[in-house]
PDB file of N, CA and C in Angstrom:
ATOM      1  N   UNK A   1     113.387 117.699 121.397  1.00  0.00           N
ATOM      2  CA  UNK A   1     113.667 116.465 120.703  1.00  0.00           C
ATOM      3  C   UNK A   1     113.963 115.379 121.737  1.00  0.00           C
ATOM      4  N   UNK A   2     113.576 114.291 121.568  1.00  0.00           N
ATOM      5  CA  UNK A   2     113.499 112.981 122.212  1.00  0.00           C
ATOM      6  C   UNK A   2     114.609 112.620 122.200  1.00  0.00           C
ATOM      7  N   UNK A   3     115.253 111.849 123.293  1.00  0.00           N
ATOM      8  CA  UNK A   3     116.919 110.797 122.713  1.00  0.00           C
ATOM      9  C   UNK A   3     116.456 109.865 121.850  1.00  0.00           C
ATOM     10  N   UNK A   4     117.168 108.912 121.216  1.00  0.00           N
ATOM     11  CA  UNK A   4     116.578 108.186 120.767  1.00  0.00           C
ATOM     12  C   UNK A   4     116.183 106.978 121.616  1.00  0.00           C
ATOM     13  N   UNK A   5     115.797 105.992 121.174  1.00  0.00           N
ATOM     14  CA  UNK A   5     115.799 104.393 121.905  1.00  0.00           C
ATOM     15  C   UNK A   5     116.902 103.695 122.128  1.00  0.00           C
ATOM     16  N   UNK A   6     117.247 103.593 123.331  1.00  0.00           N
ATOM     17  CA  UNK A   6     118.612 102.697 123.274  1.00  0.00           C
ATOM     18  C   UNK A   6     118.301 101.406 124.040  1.00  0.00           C
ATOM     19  N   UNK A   7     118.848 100.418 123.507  1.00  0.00           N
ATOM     20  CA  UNK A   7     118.547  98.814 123.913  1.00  0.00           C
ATOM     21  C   UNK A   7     119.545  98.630 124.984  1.00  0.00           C
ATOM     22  N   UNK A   8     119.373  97.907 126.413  1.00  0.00           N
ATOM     23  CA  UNK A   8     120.172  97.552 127.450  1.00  0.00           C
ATOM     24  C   UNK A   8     121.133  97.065 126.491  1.00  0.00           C
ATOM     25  N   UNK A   9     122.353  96.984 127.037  1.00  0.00           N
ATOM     26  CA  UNK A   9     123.944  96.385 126.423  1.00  0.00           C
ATOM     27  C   UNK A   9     123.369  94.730 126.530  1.00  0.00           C
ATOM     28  N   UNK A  10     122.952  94.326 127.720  1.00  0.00           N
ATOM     29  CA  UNK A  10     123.100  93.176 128.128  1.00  0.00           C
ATOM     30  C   UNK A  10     121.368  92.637 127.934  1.00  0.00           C
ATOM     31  N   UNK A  11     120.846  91.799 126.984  1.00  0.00           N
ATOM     32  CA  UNK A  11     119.523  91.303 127.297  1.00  0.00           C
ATOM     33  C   UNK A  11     119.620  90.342 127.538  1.00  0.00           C
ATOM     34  N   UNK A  12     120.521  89.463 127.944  1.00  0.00           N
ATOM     35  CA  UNK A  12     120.731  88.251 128.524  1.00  0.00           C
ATOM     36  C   UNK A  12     119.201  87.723 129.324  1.00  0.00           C
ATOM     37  N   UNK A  13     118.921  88.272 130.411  1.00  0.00           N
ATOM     38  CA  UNK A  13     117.671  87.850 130.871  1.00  0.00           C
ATOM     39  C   UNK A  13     116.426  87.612 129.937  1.00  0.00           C
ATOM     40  N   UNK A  14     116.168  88.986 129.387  1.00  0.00           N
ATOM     41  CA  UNK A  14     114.950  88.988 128.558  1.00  0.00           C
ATOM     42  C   UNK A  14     115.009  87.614 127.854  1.00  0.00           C
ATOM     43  N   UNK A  15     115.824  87.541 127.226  1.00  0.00           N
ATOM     44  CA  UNK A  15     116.294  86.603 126.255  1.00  0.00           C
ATOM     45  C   UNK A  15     116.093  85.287 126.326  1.00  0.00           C
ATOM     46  N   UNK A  16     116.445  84.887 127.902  1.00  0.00           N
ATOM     47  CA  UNK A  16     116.284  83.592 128.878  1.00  0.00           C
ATOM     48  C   UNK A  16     114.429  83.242 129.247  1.00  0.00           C
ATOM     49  N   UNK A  17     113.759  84.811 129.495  1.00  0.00           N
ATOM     50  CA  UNK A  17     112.522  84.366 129.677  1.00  0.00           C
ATOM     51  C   UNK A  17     111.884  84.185 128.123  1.00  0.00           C
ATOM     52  N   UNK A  18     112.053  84.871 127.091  1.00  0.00           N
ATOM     53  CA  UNK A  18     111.148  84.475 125.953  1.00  0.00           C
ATOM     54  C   UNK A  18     111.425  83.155 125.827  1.00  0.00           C
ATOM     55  N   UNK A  19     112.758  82.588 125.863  1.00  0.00           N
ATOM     56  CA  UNK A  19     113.361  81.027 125.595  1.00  0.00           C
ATOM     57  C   UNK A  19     112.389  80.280 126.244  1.00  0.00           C
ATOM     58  N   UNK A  20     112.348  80.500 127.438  1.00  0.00           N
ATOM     59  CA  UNK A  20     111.300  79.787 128.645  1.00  0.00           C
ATOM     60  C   UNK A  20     109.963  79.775 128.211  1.00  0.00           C
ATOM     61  N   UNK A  21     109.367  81.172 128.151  1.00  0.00           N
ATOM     62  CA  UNK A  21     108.147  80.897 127.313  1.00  0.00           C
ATOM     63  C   UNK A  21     108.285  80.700 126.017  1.00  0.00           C
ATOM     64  N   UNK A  22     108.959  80.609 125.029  1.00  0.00           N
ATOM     65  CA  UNK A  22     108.354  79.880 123.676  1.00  0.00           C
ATOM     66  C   UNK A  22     108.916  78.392 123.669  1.00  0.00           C
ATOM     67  N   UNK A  23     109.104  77.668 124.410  1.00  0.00           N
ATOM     68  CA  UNK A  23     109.441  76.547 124.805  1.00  0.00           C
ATOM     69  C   UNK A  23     108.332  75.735 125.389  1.00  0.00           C
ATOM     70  N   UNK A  24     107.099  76.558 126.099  1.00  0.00           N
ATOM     71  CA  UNK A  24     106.188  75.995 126.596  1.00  0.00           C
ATOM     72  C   UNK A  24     105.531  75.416 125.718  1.00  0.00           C
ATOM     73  N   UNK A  25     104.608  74.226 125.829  1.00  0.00           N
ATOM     74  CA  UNK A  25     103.637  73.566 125.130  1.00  0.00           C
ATOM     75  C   UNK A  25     102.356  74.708 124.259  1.00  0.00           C
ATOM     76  N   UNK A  26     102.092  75.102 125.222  1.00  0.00           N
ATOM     77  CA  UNK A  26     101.056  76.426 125.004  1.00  0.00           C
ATOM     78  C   UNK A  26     101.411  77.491 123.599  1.00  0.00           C
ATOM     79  N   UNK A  27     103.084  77.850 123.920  1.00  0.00           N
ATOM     80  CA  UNK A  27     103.528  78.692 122.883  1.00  0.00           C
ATOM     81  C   UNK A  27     103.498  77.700 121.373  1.00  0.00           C
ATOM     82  N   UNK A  28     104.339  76.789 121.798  1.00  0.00           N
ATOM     83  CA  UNK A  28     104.508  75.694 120.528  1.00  0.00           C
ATOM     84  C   UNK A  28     102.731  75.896 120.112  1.00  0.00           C
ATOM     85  N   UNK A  29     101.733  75.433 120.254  1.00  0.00           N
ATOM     86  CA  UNK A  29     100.419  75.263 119.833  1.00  0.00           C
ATOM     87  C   UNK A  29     100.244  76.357 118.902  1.00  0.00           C
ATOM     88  N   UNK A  30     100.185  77.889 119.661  1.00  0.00           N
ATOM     89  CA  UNK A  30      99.854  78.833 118.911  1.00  0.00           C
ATOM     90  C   UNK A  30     100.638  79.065 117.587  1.00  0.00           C
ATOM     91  N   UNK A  31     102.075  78.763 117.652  1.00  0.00           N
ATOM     92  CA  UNK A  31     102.931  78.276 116.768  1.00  0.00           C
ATOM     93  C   UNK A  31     102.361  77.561 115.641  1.00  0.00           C
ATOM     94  N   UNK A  32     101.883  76.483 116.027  1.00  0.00           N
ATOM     95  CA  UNK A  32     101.783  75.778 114.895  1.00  0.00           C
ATOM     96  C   UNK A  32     100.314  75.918 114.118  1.00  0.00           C
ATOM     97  N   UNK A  33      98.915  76.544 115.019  1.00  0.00           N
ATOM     98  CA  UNK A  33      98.053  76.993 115.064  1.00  0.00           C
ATOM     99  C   UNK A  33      98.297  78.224 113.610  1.00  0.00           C
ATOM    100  N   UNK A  34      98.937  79.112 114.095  1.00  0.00           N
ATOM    101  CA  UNK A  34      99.513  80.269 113.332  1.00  0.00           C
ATOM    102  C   UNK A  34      99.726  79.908 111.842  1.00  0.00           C
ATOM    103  N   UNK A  35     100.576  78.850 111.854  1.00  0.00           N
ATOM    104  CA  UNK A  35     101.352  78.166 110.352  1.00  0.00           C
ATOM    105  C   UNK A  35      99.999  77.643 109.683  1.00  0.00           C
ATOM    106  N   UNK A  36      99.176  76.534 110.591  1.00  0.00           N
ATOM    107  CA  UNK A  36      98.626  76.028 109.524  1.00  0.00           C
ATOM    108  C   UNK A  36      97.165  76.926 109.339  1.00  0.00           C
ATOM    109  N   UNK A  37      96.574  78.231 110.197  1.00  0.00           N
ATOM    110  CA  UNK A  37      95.527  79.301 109.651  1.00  0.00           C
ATOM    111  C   UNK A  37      96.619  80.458 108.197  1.00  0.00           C
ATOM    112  N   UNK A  38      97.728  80.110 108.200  1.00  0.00           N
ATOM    113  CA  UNK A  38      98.110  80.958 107.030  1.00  0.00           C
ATOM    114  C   UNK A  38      97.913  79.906 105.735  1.00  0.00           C
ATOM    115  N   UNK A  39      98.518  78.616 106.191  1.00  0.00           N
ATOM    116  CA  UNK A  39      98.467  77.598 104.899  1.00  0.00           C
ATOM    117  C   UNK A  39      96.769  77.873 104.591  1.00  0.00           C
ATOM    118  N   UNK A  40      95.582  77.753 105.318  1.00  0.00           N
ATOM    119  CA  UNK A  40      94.369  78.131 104.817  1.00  0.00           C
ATOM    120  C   UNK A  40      93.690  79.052 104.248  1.00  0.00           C
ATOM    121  N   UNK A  41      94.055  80.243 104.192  1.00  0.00           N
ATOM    122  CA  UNK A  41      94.046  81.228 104.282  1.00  0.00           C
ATOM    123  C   UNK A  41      94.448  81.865 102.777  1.00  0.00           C
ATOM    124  N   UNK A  42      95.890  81.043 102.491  1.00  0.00           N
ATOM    125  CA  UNK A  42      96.261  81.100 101.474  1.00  0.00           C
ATOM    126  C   UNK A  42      95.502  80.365 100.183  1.00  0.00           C
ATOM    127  N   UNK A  43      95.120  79.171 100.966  1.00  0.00           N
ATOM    128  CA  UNK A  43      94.426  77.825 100.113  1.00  0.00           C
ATOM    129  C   UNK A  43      93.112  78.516  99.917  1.00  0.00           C
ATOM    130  N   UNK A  44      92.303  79.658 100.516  1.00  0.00           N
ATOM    131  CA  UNK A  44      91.201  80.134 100.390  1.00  0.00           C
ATOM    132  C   UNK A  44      91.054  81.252  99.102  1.00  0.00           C
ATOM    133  N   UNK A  45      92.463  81.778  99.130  1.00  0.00           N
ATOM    134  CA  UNK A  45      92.318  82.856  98.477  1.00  0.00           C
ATOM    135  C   UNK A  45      92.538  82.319  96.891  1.00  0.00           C
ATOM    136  N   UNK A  46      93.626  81.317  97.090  1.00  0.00           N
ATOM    137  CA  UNK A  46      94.423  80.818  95.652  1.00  0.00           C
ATOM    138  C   UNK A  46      93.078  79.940  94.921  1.00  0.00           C
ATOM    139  N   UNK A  47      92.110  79.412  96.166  1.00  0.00           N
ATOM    140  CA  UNK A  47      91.185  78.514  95.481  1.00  0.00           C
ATOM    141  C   UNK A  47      90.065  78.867  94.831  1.00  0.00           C
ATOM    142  N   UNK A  48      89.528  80.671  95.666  1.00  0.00           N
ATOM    143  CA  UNK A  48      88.781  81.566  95.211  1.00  0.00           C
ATOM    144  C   UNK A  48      89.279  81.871  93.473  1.00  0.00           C
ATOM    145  N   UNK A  49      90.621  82.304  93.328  1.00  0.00           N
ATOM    146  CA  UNK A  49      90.882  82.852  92.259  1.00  0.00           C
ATOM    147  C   UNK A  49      90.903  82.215  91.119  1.00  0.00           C
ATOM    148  N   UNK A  50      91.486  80.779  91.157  1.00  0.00           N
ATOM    149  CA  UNK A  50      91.369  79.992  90.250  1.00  0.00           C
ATOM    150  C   UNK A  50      90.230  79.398  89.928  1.00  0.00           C
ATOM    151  N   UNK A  51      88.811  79.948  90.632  1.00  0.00           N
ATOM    152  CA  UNK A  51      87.747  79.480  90.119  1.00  0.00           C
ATOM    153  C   UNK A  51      87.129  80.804  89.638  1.00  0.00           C
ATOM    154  N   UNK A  52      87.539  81.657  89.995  1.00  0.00           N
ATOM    155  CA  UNK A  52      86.550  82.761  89.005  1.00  0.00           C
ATOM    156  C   UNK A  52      87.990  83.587  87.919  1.00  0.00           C
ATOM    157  N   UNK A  53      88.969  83.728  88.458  1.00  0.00           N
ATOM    158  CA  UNK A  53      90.260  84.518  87.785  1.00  0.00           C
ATOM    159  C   UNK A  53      90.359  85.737  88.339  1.00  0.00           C
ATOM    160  N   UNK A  54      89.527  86.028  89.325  1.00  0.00           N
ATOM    161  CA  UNK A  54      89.614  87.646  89.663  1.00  0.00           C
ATOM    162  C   UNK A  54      90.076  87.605  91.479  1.00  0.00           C
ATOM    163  N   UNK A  55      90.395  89.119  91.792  1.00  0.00           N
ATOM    164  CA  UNK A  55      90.970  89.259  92.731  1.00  0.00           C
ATOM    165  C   UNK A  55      89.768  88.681  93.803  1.00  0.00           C
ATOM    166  N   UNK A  56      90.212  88.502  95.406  1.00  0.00           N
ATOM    167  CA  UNK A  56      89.445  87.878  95.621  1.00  0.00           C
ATOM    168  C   UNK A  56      89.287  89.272  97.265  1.00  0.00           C
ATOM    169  N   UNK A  57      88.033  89.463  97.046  1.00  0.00           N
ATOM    170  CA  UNK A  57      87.452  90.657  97.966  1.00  0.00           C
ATOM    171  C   UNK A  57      87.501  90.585  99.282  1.00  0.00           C
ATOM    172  N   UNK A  58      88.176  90.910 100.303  1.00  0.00           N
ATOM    173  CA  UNK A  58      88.177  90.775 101.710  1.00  0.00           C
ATOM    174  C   UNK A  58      87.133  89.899 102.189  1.00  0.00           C
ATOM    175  N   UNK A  59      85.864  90.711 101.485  1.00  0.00           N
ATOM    176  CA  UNK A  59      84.559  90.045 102.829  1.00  0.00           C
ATOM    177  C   UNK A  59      84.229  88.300 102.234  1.00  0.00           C
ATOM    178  N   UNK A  60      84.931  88.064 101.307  1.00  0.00           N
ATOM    179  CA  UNK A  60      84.852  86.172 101.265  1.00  0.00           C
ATOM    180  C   UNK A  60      85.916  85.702 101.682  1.00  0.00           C
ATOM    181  N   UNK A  61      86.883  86.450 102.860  1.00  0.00           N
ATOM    182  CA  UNK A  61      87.814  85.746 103.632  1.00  0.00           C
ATOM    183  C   UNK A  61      87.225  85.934 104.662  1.00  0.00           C
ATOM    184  N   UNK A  62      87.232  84.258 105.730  1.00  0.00           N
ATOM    185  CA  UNK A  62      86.424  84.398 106.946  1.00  0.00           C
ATOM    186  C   UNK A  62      88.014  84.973 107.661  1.00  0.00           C
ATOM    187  N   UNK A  63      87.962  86.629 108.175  1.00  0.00           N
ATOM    188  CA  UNK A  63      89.021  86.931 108.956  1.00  0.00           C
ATOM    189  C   UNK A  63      88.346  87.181 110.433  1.00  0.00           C
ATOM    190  N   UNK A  64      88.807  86.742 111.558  1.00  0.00           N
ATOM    191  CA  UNK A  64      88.332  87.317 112.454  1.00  0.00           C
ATOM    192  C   UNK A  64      89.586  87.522 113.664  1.00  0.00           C
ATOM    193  N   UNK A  65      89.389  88.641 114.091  1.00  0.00           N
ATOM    194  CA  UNK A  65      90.290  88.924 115.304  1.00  0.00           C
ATOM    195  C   UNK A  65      91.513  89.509 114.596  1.00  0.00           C
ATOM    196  N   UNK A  66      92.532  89.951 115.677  1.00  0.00           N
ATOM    197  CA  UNK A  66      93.846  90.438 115.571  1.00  0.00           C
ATOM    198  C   UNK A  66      94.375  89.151 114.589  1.00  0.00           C
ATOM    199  N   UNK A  67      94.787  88.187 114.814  1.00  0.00           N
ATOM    200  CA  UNK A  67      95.662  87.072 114.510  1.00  0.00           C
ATOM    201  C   UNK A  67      95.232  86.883 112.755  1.00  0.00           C
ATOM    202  N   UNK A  68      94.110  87.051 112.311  1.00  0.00           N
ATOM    203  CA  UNK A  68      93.831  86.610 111.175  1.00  0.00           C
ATOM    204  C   UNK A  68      94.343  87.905 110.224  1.00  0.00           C
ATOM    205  N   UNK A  69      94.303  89.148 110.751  1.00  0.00           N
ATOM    206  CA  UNK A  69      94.721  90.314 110.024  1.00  0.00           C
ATOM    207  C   UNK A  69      95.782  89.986 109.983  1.00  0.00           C
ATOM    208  N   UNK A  70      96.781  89.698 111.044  1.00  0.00           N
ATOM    209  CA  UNK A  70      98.196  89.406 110.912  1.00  0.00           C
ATOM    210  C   UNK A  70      99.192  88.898 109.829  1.00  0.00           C
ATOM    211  N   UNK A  71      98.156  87.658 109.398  1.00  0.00           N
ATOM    212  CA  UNK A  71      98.256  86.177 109.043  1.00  0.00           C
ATOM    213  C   UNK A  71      98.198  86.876 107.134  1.00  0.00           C
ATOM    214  N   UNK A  72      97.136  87.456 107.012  1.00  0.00           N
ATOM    215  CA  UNK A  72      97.057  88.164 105.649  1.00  0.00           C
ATOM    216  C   UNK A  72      98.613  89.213 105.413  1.00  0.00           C
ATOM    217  N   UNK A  73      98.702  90.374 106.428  1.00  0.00           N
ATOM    218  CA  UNK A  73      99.663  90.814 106.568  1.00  0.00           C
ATOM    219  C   UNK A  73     100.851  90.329 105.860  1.00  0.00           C
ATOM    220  N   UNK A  74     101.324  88.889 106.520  1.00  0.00           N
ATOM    221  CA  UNK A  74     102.082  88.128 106.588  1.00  0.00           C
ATOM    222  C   UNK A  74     102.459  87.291 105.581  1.00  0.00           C
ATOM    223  N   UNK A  75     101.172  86.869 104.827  1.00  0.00           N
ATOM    224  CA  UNK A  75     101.275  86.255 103.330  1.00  0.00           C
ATOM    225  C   UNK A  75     101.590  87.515 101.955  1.00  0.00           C
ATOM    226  N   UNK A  76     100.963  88.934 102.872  1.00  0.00           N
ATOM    227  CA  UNK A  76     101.362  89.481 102.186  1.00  0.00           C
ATOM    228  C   UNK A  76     102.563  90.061 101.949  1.00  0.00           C
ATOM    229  N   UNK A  77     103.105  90.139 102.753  1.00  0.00           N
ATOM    230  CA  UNK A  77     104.803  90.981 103.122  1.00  0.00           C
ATOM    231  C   UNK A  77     105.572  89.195 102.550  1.00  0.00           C
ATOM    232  N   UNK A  78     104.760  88.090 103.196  1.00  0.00           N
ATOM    233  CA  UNK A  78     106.109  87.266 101.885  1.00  0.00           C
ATOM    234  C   UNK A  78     106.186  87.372 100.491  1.00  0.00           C
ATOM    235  N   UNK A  79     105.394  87.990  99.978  1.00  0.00           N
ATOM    236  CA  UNK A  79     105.091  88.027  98.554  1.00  0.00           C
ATOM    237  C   UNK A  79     104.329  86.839  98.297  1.00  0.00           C
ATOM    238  N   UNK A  80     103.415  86.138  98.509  1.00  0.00           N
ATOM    239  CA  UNK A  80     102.241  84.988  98.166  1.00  0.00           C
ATOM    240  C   UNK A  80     100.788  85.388  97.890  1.00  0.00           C
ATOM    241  N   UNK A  81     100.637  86.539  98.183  1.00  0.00           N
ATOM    242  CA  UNK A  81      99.263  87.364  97.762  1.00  0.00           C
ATOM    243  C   UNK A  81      99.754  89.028  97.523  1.00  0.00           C
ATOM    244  N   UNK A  82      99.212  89.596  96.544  1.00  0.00           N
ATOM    245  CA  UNK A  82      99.427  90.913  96.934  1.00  0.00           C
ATOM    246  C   UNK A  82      97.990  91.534  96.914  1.00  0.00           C
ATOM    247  N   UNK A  83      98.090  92.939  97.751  1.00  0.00           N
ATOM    248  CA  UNK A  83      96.728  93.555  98.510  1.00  0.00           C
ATOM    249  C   UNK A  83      96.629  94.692  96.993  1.00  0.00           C
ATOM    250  N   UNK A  84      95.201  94.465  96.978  1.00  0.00           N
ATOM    251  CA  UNK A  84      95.029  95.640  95.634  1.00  0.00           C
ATOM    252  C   UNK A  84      93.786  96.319  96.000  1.00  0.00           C
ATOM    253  N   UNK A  85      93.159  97.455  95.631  1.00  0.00           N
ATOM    254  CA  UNK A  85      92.488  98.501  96.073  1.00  0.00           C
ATOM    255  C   UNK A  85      91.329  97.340  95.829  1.00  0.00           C
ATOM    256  N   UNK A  86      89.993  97.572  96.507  1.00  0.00           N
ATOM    257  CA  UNK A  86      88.611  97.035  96.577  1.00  0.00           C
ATOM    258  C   UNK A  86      88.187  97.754  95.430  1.00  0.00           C
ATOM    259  N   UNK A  87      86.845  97.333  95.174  1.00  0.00           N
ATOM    260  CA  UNK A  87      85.870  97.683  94.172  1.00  0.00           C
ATOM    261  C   UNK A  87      84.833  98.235  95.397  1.00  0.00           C
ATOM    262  N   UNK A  88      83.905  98.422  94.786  1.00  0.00           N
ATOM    263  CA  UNK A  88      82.561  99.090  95.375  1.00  0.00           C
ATOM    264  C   UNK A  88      81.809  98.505  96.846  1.00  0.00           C
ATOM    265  N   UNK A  89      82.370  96.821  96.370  1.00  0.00           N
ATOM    266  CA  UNK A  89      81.414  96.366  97.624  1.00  0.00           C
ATOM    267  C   UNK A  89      82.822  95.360  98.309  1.00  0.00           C
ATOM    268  N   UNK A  90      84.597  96.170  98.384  1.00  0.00           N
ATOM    269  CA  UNK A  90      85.222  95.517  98.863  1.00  0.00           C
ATOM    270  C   UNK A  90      86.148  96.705  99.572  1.00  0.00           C
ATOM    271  N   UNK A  91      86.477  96.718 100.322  1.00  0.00           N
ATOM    272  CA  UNK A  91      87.941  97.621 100.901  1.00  0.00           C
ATOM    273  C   UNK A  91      89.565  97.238 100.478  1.00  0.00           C
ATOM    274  N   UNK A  92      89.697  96.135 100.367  1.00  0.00           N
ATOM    275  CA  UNK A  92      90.382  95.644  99.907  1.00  0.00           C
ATOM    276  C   UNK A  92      90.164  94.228  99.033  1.00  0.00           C
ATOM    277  N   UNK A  93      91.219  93.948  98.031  1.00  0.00           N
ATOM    278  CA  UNK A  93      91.051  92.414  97.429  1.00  0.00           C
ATOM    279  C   UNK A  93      92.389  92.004  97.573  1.00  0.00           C
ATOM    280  N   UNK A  94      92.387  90.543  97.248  1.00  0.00           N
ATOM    281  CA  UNK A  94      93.896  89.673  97.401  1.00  0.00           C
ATOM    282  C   UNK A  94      93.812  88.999  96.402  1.00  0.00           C
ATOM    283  N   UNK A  95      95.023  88.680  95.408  1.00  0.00           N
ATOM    284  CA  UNK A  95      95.557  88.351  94.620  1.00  0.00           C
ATOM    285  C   UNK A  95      96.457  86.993  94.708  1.00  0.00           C
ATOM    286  N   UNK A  96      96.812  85.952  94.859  1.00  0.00           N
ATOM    287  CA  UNK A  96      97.799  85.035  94.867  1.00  0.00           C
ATOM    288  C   UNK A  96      98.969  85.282  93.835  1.00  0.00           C
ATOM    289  N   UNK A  97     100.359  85.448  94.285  1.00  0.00           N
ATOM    290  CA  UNK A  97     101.402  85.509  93.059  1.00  0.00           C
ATOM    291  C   UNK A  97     101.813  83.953  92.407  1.00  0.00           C
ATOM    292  N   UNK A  98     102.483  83.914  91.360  1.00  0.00           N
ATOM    293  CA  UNK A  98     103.223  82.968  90.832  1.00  0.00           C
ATOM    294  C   UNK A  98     103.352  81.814  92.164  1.00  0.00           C
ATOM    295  N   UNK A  99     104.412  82.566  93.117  1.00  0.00           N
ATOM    296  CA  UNK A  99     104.940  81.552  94.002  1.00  0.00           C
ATOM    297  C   UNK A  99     103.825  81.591  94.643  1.00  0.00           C
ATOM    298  N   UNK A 100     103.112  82.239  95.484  1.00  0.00           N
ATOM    299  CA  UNK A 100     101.627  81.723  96.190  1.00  0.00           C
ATOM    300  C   UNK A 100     100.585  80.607  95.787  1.00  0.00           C
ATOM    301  N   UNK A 101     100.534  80.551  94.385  1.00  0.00           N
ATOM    302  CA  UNK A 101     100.004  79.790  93.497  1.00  0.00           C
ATOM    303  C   UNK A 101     100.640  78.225  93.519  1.00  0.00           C
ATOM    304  N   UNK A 102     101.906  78.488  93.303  1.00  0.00           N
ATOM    305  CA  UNK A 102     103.289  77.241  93.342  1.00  0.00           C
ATOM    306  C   UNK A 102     102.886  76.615  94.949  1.00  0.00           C
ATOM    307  N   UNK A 103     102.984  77.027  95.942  1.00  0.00           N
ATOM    308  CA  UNK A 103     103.132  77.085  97.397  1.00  0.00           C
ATOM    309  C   UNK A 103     101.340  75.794  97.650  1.00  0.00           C
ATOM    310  N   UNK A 104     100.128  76.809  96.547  1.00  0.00           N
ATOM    311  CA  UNK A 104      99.266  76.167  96.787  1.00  0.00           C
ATOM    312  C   UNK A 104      98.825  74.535  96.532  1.00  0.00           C
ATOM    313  N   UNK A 105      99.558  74.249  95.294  1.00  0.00           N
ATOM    314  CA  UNK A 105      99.212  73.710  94.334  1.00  0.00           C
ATOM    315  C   UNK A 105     100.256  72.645  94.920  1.00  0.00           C
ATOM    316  N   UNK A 106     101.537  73.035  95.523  1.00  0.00           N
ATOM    317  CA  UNK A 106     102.160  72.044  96.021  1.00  0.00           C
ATOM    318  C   UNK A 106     101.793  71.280  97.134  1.00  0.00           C
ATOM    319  N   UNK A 107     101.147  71.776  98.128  1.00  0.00           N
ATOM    320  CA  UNK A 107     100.292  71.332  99.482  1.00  0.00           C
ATOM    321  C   UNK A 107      99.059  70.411  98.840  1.00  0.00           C
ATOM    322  N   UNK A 108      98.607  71.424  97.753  1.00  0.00           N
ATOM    323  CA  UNK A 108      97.225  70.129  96.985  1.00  0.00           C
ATOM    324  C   UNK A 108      97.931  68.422  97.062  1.00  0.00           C
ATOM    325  N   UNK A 109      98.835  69.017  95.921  1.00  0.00           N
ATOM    326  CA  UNK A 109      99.450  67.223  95.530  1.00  0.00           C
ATOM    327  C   UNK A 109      99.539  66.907  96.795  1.00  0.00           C
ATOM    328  N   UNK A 110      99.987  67.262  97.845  1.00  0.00           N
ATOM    329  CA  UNK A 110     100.665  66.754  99.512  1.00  0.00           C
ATOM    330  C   UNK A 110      99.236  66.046 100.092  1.00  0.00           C
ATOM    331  N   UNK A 111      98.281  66.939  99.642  1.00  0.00           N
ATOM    332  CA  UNK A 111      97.178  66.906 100.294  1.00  0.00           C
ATOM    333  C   UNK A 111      97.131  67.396 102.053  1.00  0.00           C
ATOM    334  N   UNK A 112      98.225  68.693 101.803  1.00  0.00           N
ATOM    335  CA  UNK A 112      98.307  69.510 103.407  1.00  0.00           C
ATOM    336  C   UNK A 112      97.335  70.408 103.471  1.00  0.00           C
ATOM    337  N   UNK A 113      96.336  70.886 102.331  1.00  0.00           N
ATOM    338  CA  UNK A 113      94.913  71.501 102.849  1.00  0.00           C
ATOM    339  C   UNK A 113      93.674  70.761 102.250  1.00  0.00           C
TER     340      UNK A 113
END
């Protein structure tokens, strides 16, 4: 049997360099990069559904790379889409909830997508 994982007492340093790097210009970008591919993402799925009513099938989300799986992940663990089994020609589909829907519809009026 393994020990378990134990965290240094002191991460003081670590702590000092993430500060340093997410402080950079570079980090901020991907930051905000991040926020507004989920606001789309979301606006894709909520806009899919409300035009046909049905779940909306992986392969009509343009996902590409690590970051975009994430980003679904992520809408999904907030509760704004939930993931439901695929049909024949899907692996998975996405759903928009109540508040995902609310979230969308509020950015419309804003005109933030």
């Amino acid at each position: 049997m393994l020990p378990p994982c134990q965290e240094p007492a002191n991460m003081a340093a670590f702590e000092d360099l993430v500060a340093v790097v997410r402080n950079t210009e570079t980090m901020k970008t991907l930051f905000r990069g991040l926020e507004e591919e989920s606001a789309k993402l979301l606006g894709a799925i909520c806009r899919e559904y409300e035009q046909t009513g049905r779940t909306v099938p992986d392969h009509h989300l343009h996902l590409t790379g690590y970051s975009s799986d994430i980003l679904l992940r992520a809408l999904v663990s907030a509760e704004l889409v939930t993931k439901e089994p695929g049909d024949r020609h899907s692996i998975h589909g996405y759903r928009p909830t109540a508040t995902g829907m609310n979230h969308y519809r509020a950015m419309l009026e804003e005109k933030a997508i």
